[in-house]
Protein backbone atom coordinates (compact mmCIF):
# COMPACT_ATOMS: atom_id res chain seq x y z
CA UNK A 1 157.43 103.21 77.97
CA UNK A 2 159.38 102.76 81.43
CA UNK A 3 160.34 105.33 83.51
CA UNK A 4 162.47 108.83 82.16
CA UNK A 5 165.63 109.38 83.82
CA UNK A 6 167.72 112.59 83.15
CA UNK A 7 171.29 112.27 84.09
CA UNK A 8 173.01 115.08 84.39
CA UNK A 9 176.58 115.37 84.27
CA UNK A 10 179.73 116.78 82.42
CA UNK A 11 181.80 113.65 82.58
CA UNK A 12 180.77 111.19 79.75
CA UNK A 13 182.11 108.68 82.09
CA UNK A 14 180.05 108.72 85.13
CA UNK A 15 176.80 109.13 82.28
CA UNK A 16 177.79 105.78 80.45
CA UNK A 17 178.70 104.55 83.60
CA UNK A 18 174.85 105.02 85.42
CA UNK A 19 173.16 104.01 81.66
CA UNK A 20 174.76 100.88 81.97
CA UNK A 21 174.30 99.74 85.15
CA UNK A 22 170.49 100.77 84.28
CA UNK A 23 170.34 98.51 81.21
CA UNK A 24 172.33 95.60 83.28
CA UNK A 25 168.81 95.63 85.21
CA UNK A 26 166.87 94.20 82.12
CA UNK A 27 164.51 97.06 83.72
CA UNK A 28 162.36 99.50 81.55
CA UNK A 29 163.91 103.02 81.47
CA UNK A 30 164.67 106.28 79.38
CA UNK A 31 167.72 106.95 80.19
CA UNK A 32 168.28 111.06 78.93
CA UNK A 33 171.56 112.75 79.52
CA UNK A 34 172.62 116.64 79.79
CA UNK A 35 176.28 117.89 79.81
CA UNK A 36 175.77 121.08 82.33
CA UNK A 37 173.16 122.26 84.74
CA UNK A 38 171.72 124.70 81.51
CA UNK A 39 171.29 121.83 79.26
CA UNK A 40 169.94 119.98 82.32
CA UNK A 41 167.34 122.83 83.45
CA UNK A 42 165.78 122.76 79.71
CA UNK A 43 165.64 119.35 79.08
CA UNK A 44 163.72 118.56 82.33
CA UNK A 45 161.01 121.38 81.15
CA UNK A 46 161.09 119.82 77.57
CA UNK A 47 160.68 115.93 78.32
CA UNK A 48 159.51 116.08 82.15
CA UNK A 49 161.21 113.60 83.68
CA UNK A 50 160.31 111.01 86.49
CA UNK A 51 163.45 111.89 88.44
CA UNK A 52 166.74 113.42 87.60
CA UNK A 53 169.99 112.19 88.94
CA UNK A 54 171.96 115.71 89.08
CA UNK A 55 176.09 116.23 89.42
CA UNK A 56 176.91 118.93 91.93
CA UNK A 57 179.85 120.53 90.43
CA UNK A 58 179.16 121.40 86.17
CA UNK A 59 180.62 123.69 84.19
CA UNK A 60 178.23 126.98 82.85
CA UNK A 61 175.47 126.25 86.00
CA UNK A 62 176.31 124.24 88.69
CA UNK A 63 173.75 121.13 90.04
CA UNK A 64 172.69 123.55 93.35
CA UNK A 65 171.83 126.34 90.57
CA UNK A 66 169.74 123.89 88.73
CA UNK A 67 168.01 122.56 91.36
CA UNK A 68 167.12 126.05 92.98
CA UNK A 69 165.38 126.98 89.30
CA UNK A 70 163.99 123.57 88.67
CA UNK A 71 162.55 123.66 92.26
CA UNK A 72 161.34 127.69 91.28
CA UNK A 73 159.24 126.57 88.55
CA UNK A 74 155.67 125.37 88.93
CA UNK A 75 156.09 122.88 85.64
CA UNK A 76 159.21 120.97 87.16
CA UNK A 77 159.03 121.44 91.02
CA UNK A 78 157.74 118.30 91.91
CA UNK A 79 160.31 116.48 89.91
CA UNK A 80 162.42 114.46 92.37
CA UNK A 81 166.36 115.17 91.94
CA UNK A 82 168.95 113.24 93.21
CA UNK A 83 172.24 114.50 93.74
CA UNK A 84 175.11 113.19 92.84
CA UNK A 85 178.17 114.85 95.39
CA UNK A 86 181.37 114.57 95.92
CA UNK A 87 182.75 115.97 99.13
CA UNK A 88 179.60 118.98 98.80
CA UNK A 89 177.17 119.36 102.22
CA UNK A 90 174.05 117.39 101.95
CA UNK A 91 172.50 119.94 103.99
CA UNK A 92 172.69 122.37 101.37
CA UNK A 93 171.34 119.74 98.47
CA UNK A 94 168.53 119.20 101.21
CA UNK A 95 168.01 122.88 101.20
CA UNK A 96 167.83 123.21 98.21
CA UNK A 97 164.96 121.23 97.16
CA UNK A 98 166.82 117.48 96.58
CA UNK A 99 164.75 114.38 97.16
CA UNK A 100 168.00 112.48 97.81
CA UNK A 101 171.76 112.29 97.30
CA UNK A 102 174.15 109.87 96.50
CA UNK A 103 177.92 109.87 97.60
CA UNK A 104 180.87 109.64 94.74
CA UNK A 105 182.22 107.25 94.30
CA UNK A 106 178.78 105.61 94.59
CA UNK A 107 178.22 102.11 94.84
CA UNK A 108 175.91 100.41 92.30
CA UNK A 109 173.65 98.64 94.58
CA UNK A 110 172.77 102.09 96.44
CA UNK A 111 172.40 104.11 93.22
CA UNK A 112 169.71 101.70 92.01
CA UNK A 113 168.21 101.49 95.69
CA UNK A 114 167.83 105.25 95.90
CA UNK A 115 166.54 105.54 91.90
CA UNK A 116 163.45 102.80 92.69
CA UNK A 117 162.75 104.37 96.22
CA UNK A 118 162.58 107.90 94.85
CA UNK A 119 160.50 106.63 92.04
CA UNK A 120 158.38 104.50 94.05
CA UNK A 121 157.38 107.88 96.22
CA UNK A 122 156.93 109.20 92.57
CA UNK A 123 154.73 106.90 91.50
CA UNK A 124 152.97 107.10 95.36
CA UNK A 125 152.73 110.55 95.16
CA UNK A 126 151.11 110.64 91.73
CA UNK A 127 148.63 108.52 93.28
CA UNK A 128 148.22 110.39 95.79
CA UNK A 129 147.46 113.56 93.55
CA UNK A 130 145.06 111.92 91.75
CA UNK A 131 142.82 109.78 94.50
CA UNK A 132 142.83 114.08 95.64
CA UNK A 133 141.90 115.47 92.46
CA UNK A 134 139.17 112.69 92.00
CA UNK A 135 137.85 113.53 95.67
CA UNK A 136 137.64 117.02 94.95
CA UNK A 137 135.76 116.02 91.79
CA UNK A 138 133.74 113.96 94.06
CA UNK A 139 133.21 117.00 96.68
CA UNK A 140 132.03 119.03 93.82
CA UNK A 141 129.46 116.75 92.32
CA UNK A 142 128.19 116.03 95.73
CA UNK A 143 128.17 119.80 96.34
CA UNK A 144 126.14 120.11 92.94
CA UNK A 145 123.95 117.69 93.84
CA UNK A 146 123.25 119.89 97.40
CA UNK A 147 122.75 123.03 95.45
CA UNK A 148 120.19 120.88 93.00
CA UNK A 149 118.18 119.33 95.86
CA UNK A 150 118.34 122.49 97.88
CA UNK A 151 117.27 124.15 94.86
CA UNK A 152 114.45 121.54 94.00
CA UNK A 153 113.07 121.83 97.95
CA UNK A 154 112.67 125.53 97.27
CA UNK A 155 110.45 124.80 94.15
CA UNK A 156 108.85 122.08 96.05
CA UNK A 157 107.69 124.15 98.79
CA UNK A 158 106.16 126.95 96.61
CA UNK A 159 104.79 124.65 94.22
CA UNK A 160 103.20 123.03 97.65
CA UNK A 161 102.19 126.72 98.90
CA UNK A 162 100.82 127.41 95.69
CA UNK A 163 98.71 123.81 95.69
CA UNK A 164 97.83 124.35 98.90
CA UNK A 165 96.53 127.93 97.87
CA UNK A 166 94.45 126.47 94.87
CA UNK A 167 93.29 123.72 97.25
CA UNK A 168 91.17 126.25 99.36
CA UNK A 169 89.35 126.81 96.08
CA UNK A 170 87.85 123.47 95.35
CA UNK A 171 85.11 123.91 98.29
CA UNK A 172 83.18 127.52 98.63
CA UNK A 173 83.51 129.16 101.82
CA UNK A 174 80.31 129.01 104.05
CA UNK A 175 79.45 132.31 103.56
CA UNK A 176 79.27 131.58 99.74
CA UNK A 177 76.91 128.82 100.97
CA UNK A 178 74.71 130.64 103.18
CA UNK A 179 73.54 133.38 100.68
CA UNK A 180 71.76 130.46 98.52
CA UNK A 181 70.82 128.47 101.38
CA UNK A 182 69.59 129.86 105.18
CA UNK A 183 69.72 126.86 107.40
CA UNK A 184 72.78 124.71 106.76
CA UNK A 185 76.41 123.46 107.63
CA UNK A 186 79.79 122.26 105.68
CA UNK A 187 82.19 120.68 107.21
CA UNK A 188 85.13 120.17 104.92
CA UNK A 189 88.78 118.46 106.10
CA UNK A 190 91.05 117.45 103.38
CA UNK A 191 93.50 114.83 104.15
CA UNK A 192 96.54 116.85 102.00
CA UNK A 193 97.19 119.80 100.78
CA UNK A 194 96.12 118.23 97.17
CA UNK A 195 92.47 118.15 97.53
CA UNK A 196 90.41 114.68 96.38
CA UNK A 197 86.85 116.46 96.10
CA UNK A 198 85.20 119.41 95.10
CA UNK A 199 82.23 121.18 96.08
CA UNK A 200 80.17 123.80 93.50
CA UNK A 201 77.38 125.69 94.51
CA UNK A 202 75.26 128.01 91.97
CA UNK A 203 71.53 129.29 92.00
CA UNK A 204 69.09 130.40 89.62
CA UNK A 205 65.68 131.74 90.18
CA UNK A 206 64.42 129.63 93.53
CA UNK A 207 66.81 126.37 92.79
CA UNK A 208 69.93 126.19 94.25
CA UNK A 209 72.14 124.00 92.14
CA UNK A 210 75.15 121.84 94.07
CA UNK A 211 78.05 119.44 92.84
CA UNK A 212 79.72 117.26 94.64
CA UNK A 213 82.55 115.01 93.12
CA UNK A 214 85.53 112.56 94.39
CA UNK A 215 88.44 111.62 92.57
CA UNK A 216 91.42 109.34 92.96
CA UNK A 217 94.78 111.35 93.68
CA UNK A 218 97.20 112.29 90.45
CA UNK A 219 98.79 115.40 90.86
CA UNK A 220 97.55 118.59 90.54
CA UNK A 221 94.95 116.86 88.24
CA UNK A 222 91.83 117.04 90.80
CA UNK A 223 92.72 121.28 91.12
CA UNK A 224 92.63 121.28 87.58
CA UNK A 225 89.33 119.08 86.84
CA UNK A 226 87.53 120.75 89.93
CA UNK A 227 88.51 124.34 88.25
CA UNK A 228 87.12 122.82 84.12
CA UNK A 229 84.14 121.38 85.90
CA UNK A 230 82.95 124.94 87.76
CA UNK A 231 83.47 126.43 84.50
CA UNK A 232 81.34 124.01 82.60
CA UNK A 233 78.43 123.94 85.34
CA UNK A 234 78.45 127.93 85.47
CA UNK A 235 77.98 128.13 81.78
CA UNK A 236 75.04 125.67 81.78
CA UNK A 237 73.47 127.27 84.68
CA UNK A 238 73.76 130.82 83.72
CA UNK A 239 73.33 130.87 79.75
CA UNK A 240 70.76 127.78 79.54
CA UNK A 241 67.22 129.01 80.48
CA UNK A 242 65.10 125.60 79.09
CA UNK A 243 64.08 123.94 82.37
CA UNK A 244 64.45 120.09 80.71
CA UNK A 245 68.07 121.21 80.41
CA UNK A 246 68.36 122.03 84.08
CA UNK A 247 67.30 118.73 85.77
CA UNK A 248 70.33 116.83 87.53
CA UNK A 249 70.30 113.81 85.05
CA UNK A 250 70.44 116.72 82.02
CA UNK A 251 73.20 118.75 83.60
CA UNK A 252 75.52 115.56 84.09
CA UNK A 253 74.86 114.74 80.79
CA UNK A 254 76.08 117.97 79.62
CA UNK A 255 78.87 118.21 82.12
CA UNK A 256 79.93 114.95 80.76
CA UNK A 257 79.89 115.70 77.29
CA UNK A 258 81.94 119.12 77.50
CA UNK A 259 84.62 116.58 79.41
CA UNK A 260 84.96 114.77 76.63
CA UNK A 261 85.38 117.33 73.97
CA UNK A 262 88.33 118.59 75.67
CA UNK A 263 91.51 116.59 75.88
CA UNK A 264 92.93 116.23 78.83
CA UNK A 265 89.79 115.80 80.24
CA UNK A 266 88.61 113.16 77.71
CA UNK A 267 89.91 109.93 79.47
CA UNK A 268 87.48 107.37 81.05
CA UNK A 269 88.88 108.41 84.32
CA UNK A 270 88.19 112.08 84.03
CA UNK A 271 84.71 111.46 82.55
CA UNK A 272 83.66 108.77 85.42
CA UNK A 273 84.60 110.16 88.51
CA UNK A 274 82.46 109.87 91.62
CA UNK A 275 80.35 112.66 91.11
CA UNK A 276 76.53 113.77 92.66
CA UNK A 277 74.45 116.98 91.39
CA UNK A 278 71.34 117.95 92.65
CA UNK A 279 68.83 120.78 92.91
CA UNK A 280 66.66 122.45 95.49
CA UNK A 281 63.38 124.32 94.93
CA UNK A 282 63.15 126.18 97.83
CA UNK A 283 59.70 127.23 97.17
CA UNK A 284 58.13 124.07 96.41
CA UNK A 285 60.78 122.08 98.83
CA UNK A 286 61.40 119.33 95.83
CA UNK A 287 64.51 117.75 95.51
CA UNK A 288 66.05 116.40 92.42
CA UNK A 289 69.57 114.68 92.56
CA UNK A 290 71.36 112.43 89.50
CA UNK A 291 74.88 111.16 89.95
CA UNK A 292 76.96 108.30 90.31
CA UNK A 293 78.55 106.33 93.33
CA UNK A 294 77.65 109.52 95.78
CA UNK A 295 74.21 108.87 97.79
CA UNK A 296 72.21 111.05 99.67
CA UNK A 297 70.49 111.02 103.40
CA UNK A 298 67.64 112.32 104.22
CA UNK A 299 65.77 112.58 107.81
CA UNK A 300 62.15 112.61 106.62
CA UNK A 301 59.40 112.26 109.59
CA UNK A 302 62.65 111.21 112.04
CA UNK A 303 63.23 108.35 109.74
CA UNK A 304 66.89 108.37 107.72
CA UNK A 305 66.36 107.12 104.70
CA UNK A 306 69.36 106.38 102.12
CA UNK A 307 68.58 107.97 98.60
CA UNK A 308 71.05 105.99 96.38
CA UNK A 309 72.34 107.07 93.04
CA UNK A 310 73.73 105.34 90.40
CA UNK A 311 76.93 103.26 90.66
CA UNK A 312 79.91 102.44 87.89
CA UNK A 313 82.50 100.90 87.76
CA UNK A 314 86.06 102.14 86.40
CA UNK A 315 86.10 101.55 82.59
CA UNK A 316 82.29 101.83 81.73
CA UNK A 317 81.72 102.88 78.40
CA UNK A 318 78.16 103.26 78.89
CA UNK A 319 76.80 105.20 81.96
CA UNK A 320 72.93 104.86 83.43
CA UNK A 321 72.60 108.15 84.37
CA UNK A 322 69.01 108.57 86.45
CA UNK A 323 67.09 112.00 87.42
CA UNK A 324 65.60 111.54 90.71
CA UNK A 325 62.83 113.74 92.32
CA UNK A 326 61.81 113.84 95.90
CA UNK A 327 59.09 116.17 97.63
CA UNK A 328 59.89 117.22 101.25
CA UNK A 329 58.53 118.79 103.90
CA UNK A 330 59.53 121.73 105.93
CA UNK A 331 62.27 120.42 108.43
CA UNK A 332 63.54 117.77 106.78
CA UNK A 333 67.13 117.26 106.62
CA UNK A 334 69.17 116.79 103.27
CA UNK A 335 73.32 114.84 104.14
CA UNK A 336 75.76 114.55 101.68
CA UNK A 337 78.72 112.94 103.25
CA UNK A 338 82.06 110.33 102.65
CA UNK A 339 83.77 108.30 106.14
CA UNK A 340 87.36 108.83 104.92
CA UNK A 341 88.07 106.61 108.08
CA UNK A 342 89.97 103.42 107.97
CA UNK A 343 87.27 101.10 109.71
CA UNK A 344 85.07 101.52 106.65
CA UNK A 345 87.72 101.12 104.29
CA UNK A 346 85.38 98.14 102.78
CA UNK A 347 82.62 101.29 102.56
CA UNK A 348 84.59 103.57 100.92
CA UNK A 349 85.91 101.48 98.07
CA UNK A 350 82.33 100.16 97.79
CA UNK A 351 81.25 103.36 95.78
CA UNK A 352 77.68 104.35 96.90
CA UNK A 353 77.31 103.36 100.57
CA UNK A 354 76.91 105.70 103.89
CA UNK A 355 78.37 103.40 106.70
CA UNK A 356 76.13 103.04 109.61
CA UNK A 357 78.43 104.21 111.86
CA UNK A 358 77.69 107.80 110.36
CA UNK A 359 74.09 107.01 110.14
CA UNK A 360 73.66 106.51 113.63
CA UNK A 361 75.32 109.50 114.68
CA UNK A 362 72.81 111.55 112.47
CA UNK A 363 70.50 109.82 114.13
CA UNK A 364 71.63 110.91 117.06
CA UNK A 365 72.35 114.99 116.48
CA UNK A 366 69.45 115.47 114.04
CA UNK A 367 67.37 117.72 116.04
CA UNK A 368 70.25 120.07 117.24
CA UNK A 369 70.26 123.12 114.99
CA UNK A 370 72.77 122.96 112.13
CA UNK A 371 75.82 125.15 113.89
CA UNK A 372 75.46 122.46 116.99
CA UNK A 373 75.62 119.54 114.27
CA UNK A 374 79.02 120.90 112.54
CA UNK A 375 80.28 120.87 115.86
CA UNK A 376 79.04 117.47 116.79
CA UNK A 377 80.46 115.67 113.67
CA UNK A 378 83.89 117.82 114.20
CA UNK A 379 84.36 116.10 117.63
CA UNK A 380 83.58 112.83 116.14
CA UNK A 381 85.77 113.30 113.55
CA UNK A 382 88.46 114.08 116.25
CA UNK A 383 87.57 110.97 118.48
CA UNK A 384 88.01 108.48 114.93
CA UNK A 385 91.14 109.98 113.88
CA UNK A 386 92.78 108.97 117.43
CA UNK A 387 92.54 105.64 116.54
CA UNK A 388 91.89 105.44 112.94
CA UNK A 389 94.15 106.70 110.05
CA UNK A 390 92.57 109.05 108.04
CA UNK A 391 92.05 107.52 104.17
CA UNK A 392 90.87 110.49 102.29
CA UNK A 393 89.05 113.90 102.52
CA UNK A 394 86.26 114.51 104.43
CA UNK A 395 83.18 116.11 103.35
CA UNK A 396 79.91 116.98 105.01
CA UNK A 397 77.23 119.07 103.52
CA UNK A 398 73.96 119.19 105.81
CA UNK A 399 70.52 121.22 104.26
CA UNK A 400 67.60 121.81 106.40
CA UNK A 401 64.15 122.14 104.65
C-alpha cells in the first residue's frame, strides 16, 4: 500500500482536482478526503495519515483550528500538514504547527514537489525514530549486560575470598605441626589462591602419621578432595587400632578404596593422584613411607640419599603400591619437597624426581637448625622466582631425627 494522503477541503473541486493530478503520477497513494476541519480532525486519528494537505478556510472548524488540535494530540502530532491558503499569513500556518503551505491557485508541479519532500522528511524522520529506538534498545542491553558482569565480578570475588579462605585449610599451620613433631620446618607457597597440594598430619600413640598429595588444577576440586581425604585418613587413624592396618602401604590402600566408593571421587584421576604417606616412630626413630610419584630425602651420616616411591602413570588400572621401612639415627634429616620452578619443568612432569638443584642446596644448609633452614630455602625461593616463573605450589616439609 503507497502512501495515505488526507485532503481536506469543502470544495469537491479542488479534492478531485489534487486526486487526479495524484493518479496522473502512475504513483502509489491513498488518496482520503474530509469536507471540514471536524471531519478532517477524526479521520486523521482514525486512519493516521502520512501527511494531510489541509484548506485554510472550512466551514464548522476552520484548517488553523484543525491543525492547533491535530498538533495538541500525542497520536497525530507528528503528522505533517500542508496548508493549502489563499490570501491567509503563512506565519500563522507556521505557528501553528504546519510542515508546509501551498499558495491557491497552486500550480501542479509545486503541489507534487512539496507532497514528496514532506513525505520524504516523513519517511526520514521515521527512520530516524527507529535507528533511536533501536539504540536505546541497544543502550539497554549493553547496560544489562554491565549490571550482569558487574554482578558476576561481585560473585567472583567472594567466591575467590571464600576459595582463598578454604585454601588456608589444605596445609596445617606450624603450630599444628610442632605439637606431634619437636624439631622441624614447613614451608608452604601456593602459586593461586586454588591450592594444588595438601598436607595432613595426625598421631597416634608414638607415630606421627603425614600425607602429602599433588593434584592437577580443576576447580575447586583439589579443596574438595584435600577436605574427603582428611576425613578418610582421620577415621582410619583414630577408629582402626590393628597395627598391619596402620603401615603406609595399608593406609593408601584404604584411602584408595573409600575414594572409590564415593562418586565424585571415583574417577581414575581422583584415585591416582600424586600422593606420599608415611609414619614416624619417634621412639624407635623408624620410618615407614608408601606412595606414588612423591620421593623422600634423607641426610643420613651427611650423605643425601633419595628414597623413591612408586611411580604411575595417568590411567593405571592397577597400582604397585610398596610399604617401605627405614631405621634412622638421631639427627638425621627427613625432606619432603616439589621445585615448582620453570628450569625443572622436565623434573616436575617426570613424577618422582628431586632436581639436584634442590639437592645441593640441602646439602648445603643441612647442619643449620631447622628455623635457619626455612629461612634459607625462603630466600632461594625468592632468588628463582626473579628469573623463573613459578609452575605450581611449593611445598617443603623438613623432620629432624
Amino acid at each position: 500500500m503507497g502512501n495515505k494522503i488526507l485532503i481536506a477541503d469543502d470544495s469537491k473541486l479542488i479534492i478531485s482536482l489534487v486526486k487526479n493530478i495524484f493518479q496522473s503520477q502512475g504513483e502509489d497513494f491513498l488518496v482520503l478526503t474530509a469536507f471540514d476541519g471536524k471531519e478532517a480532525v477524526e479521520k486523521a486519528e482514525k486512519e493516521m495519515p502520512e501527511l494531510i494537505l489541509m484548506d485554510w478556510q472550512m466551514p464548522e472548524m476552520s484548517g488553523l483550528e484543525a491543525l492547533k488540535i491535530l498538533k495538541a494530540s500525542s497520536k497525530t502530532k507528528d503528522i505533517p500538514v500542508i496548508m493549502l491558503t489563499a490570501s491567509e499569513s503563512t506565519e500563522a500556518a507556521f505557528d501553528g504547527g504546519a510542515t508546509d503551505f501551498v499558495q491557491k491557485p497552486f500550480n501542479k508541479s509545486e503541489l507534487l514537489t512539496r507532497v514528496r519532500t514532506s513525505l520524504e522528511l516523513v519517511n526520514l524522520s521515521s527512520e530516524l525514530k527507529q535507528k533511536s529506538i533501536d539504540l536505546e534498545i541497544q543502550r539497554n542491553k549493553l547496560k544489562l549486560q554491565k549490571d550482569f558482569l558487574v554482578k558476576q565480578k561481585k560473585e567472583i570475588a567472594s567466591g575467590n575470598e571464600l576459595t582463598l579462605k578454604l585454601g588456608k585449610l589444605v596445609v596445617p599451620s606450624q603450630n599444628i605441626i610442632n605439637q606431634a613433631l619437636k624439631d622441624n620446618f614447613l614451608l608452604y607457597q601456593p602459586l593461586e589462591s586454588v591450592p594444588s597440594c595438601f598436607l595432613w598430619i595426625g598421631k597416634k600413640g608414638s607415630k606421627v602419621y603425614f600425607c602429602i598429595g599433588l593434584f592437577e588444577r580443576h576447580s575447586n576440586q583439589p579443596i574438595l578432595l584435600a577436605s574427603g581425604i582428611k576425613n578418610i585418613l582421620n577415621e582410619i587413624i583414630h577408629f582402626n587400632d590393628d597395627e598391619s592396618d596402620l603401615i603406609p602401604s595399608q593406609i593408601h590402600l584404604s584411602l584408595k578404596d573409600r575414594l572409590n566408593e564415593i562418586s565424585c571421587f571415583s574417577d581414575s584421576k581422583s584415585s591416582c593422584f600424586d600422593i606420599l604417606i608415611f609414619s614416624f616412630d619417634s621412639v624407635n626413630n623408624i620410618l615407614q613411607y608408601s606412595g606414588l610419584n612423591i620421593p623422600i630425602l634423607v641426610m643420613k651420616n651427611d650423605k643425601l640419599v633419595e628414597l623413591k616411591t612408586d611411580k604411575s602413570d595417568e590411567g593405571d588400572s592397577e597400582l604397585k603400591i610398596t610399604n617401605h621401612k627405614v631405621h634412622l639415627a638421631s639427627g638425621d634429616l627427613i625432606y619432603i619437597l616439589n621445585n615448582g620452578f620453570s628450569e625443572n619443568q622436565t623434573a616436575i612432569m617426570n613424577a618422582g624426581h628431586i632436581s639436584n638443584e634442590l639437592q645441593e642446596v640441602i646439602k648445603k644448609i643441612y647442619k643449620k637448625d631447622m628455623i635457619k633452614q626455612k629461612v634459607l630455602f625462603e630466600k632461594t625461593y625468592e632468588n628463582w622466582r626473579k628469573d623463573l616463573r613459578q609452575l605450581t605450589d611449593i611445598i617443603v616439609l623438613g623432620i629432624k631425627v
